[in-house]
Protein backbone atom coordinates (compact mmCIF):
# COMPACT_ATOMS: atom_id res chain seq x y z
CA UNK A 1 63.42 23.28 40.24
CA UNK A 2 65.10 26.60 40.53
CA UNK A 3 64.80 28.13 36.91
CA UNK A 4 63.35 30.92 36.81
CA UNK A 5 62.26 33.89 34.44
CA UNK A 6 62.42 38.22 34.71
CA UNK A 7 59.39 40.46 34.58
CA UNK A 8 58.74 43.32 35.43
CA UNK A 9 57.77 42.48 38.89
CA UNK A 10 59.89 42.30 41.52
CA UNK A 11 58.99 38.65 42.34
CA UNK A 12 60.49 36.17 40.81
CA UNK A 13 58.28 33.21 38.91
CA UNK A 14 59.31 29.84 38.16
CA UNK A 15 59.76 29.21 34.46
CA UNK A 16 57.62 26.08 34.53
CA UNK A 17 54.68 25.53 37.03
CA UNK A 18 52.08 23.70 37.47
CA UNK A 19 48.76 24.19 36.18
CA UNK A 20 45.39 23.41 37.71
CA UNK A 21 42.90 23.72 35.40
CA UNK A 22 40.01 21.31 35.21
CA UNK A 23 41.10 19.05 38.23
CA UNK A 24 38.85 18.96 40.92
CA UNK A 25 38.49 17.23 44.44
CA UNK A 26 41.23 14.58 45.43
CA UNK A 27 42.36 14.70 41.63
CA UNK A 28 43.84 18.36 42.09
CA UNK A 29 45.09 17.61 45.87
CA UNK A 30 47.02 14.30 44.61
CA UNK A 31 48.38 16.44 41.25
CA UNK A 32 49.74 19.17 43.24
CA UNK A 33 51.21 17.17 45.97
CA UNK A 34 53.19 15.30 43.56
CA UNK A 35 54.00 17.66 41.59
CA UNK A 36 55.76 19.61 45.12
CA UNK A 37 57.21 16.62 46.20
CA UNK A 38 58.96 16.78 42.74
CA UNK A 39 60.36 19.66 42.63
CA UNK A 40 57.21 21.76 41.09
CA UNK A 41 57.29 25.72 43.11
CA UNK A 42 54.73 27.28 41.30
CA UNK A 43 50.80 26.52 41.32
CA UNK A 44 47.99 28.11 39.14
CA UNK A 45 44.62 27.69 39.98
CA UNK A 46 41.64 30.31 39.90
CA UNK A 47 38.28 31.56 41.00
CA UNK A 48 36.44 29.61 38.42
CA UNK A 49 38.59 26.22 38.90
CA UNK A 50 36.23 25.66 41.89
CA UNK A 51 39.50 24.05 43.41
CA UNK A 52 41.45 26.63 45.49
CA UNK A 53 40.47 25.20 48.43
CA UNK A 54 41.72 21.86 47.34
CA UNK A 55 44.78 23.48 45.61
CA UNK A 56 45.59 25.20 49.59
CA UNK A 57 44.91 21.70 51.05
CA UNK A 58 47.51 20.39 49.16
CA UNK A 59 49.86 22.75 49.88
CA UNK A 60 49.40 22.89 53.35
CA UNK A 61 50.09 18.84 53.50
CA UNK A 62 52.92 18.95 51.85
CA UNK A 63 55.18 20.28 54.01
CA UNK A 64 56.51 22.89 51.14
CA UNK A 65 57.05 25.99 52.96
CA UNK A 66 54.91 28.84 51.57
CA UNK A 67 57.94 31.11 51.82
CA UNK A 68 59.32 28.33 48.54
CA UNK A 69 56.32 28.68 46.17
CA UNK A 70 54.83 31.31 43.99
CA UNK A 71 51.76 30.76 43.85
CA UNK A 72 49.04 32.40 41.27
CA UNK A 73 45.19 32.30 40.95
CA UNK A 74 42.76 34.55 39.06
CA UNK A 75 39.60 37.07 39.70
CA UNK A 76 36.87 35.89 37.65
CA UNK A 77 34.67 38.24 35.58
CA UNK A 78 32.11 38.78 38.20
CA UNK A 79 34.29 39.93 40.77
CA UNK A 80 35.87 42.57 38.41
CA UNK A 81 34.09 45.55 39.96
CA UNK A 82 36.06 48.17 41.80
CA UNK A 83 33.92 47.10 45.71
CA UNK A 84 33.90 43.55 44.55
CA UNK A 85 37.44 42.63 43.74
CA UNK A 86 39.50 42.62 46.98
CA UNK A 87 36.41 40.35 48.87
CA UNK A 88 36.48 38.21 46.27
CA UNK A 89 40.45 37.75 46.57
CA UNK A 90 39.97 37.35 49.98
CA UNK A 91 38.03 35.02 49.56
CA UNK A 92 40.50 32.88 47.61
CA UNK A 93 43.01 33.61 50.31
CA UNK A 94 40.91 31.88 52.66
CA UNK A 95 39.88 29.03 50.69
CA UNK A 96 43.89 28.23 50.25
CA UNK A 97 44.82 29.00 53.29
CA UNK A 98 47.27 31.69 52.64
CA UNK A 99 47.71 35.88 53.63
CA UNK A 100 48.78 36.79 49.99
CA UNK A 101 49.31 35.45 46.92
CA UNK A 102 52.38 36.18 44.62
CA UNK A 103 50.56 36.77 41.65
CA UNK A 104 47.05 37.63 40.88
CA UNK A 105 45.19 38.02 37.26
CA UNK A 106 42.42 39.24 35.56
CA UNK A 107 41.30 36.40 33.90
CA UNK A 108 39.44 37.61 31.10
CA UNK A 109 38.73 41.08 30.12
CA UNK A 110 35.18 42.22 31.39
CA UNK A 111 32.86 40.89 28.82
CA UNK A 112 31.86 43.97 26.89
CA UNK A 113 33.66 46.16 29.34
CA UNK A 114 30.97 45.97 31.44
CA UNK A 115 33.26 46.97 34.15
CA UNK A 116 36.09 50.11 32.98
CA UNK A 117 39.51 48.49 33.19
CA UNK A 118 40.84 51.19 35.13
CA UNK A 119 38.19 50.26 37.59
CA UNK A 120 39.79 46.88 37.74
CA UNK A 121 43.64 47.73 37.86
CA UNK A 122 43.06 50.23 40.34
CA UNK A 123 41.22 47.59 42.52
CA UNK A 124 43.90 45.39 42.01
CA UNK A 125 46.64 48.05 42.77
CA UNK A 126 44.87 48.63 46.02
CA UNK A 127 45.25 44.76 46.88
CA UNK A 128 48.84 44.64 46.12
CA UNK A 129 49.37 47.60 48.78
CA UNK A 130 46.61 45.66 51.48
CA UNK A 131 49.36 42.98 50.98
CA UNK A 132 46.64 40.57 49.32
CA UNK A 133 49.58 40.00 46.41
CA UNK A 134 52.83 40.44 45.74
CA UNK A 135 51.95 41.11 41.73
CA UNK A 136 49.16 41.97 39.31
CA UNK A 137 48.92 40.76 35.88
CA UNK A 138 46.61 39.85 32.73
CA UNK A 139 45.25 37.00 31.50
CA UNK A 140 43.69 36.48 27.95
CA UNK A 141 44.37 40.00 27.00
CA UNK A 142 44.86 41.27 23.36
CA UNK A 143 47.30 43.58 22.03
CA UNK A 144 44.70 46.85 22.19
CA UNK A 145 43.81 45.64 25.69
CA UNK A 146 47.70 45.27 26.65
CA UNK A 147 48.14 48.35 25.48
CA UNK A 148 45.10 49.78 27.26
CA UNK A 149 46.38 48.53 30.17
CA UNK A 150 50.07 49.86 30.08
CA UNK A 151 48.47 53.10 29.39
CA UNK A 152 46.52 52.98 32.94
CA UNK A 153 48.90 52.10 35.57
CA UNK A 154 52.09 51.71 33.55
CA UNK A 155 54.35 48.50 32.27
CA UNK A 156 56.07 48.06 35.43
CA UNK A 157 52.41 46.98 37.60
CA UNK A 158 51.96 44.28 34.56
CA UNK A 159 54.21 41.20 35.92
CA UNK A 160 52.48 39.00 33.36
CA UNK A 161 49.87 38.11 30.63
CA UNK A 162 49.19 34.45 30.11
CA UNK A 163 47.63 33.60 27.02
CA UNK A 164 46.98 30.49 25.37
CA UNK A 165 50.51 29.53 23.44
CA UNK A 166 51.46 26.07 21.78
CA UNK A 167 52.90 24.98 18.42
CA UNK A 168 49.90 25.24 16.88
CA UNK A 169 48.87 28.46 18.41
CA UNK A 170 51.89 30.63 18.04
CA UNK A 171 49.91 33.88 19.24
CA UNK A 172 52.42 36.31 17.28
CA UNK A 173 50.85 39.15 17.42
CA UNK A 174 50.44 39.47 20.86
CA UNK A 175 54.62 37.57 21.76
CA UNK A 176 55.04 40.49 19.30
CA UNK A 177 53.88 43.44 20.80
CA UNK A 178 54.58 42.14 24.82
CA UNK A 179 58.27 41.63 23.27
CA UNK A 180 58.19 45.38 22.37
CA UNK A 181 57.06 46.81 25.42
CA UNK A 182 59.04 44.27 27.88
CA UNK A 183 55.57 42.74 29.21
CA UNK A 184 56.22 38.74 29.88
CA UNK A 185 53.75 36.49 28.72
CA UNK A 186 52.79 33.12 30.60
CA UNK A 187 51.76 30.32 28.19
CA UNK A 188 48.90 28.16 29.19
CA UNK A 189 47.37 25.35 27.37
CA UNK A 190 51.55 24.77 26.45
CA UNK A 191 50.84 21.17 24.97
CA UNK A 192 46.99 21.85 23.61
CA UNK A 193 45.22 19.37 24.88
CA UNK A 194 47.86 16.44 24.32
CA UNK A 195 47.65 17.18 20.63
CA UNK A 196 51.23 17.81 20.37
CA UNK A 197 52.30 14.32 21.49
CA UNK A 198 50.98 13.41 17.47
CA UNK A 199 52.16 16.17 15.84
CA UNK A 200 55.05 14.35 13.15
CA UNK A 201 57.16 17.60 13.30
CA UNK A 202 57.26 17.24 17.05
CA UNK A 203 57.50 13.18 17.34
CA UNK A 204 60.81 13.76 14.45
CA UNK A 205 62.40 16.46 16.97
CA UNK A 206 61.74 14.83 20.25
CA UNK A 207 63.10 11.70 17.93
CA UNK A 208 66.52 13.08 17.40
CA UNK A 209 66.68 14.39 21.39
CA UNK A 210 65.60 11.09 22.50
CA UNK A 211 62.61 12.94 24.50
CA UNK A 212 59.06 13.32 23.88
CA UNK A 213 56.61 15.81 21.98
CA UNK A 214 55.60 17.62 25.30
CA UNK A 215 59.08 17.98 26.28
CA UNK A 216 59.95 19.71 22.73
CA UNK A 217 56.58 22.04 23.32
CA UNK A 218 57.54 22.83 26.61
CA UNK A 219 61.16 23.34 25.43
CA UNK A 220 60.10 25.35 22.24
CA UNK A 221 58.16 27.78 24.63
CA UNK A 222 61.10 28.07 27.68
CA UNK A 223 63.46 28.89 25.50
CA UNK A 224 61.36 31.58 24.59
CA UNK A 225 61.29 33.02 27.63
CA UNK A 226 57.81 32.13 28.35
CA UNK A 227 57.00 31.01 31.88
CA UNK A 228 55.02 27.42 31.23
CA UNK A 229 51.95 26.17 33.11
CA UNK A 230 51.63 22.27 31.64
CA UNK A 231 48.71 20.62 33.88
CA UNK A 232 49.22 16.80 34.32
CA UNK A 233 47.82 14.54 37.04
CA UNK A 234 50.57 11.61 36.85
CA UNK A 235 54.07 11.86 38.91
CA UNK A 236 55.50 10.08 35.50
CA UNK A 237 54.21 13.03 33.12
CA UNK A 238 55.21 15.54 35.99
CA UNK A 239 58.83 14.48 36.26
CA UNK A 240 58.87 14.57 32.32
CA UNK A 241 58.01 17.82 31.69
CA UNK A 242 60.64 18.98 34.30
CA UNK A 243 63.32 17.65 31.99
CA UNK A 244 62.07 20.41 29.53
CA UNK A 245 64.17 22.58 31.48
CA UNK A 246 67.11 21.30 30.19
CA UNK A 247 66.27 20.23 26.83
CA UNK A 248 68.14 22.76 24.15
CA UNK A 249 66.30 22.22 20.48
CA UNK A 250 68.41 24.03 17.69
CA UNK A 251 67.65 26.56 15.62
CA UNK A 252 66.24 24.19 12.88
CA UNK A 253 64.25 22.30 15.63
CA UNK A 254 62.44 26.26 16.15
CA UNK A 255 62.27 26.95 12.31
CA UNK A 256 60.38 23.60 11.90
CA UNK A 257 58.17 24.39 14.97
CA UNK A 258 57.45 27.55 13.39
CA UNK A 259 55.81 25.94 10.35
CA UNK A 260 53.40 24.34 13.13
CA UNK A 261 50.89 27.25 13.34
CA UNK A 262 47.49 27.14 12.54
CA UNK A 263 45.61 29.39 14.29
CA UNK A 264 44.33 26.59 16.22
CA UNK A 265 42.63 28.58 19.82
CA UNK A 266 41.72 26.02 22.13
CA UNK A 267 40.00 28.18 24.67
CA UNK A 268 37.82 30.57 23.14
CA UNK A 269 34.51 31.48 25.25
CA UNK A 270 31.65 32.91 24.06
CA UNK A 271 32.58 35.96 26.16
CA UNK A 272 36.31 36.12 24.59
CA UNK A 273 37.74 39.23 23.49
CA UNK A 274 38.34 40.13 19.57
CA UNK A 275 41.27 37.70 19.22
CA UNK A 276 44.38 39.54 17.14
């Protein structure tokens, strides 16, 4: 898989990854061994996934050079503070194994701002120039907090916010306003839950493409220009959703999707921001 998408970073991310959320143990070692033996050259995990050490594991047996993935993980809301952020990420680092990571995010605003932003970018500017990462981005961040952000350390130190995005989630405010200021957005959560794979809009499209519901999410969302994170533990599923790359819906098939949105948020912690 060489597709890949432009940010503002000079680093360049594969469109599709693969996503580690909730997989623990041998589960997450298997996943992302399979999914690198197929082709997969980007891995998200994080802090609070309890698996990076599992997720480096992995990597290391697979005989993927590190030099051929991008590979992403997240500082969790604890670790925010200006003198806790860089241990914390090196921590990670040693738990997969790795000098640097290409990407590293805030994963969720500091719960009441407990800890200034600034505080946090600055921390995380610092880490990019240690050579901890090769990027900085956001993760769960609204439009005020996007905007908070590009006013602190400028556009170009963004390389990414990913935010839950799926047919039934379409997020427009926020695709909106990253579209206006150039900021790429990373969708996670791209096929909510499996709920798409019932959906009658999506079973109709993926009908008349001879594919399947997930492929027309992950489809709808590449063609957006959205890098995609799908998480699946089986080679089958895997392989499938690499074919998204080349799936091409129509401009009817994304005016029917478009109908799909509810407002249904998936992930929405007691801590979250003040969704838009």
């Amino acid at each position: 898989m060489t597709a890949t998408v432009s940010h503002r970073s000079s680093v360049p991310m594969p469109a599709l990854g693969l996503g580690t959320f909730r997989l623990k143990g041998q589960t997450v070692i298997d996943a992302v061994k399979s999914g690198l033996s197929l082709g997969y050259r980007h891995i998200d995990t994080a802090q609070i996934y309890g698996n990076e050490a599992e997720v480096g594991q992995a990597i290391a047996e697979s005989g993927v050079s590190r030099a051929e993935l991008f590979v992403t993980t997240k500082i969790w809301t604890e670790h925010l503070a200006g003198d806790r952020l860089i241990p914390s990420l090196r921590e990670s680092l040693a738990k997969l194994h790795m000098d640097s990571v290409d990407l590293t995010l805030i994963h969720w605003p500091s719960p009441g701002n407990a800890v200034p932003l600034k505080e946090t970018l600055e921390a995380l500017i610092q880490a990019r120039r240690l050579g901890l990462t090769r990027a900085n981005g956001l993760s769960n961040f609204t439009v005020a907090q996007m905007r908070e952000a590009i006013g602190l350390v400028g556009a170009g130190e963004i390389a990414t916010n990913q935010v839950e995005i799926h047919p039934f989630l379409q997020n427009r405010q926020v695709v909106d306003f990253a579209k206006a200021q150039s900021l790429h957005l990373t969708a996670y959560m791209p096929l909510a839950y499996g709920k798409v794979m019932t959906d009658p809009v999506l079973l109709d499209i993926a009908a008349r493409h001879g594919t399947t519901p997930a492929q027309v999410s992950l489809a709808w969302l590449l063609q957006r220009g959205f890098t995609v994170i799908p998480s699946s533990t089986k080679p089958a599923n895997q392989a499938a959703n690499l074919e998204a790359l080349t799936l091409r819906l129509s401009d009817d098939d994304l005016t029917r999707i478009a109908t799909l949105d509810r407002g249904e948020r998936l992930a929405n912690p007691d801590f979250a921001p003040a969704w838009d």
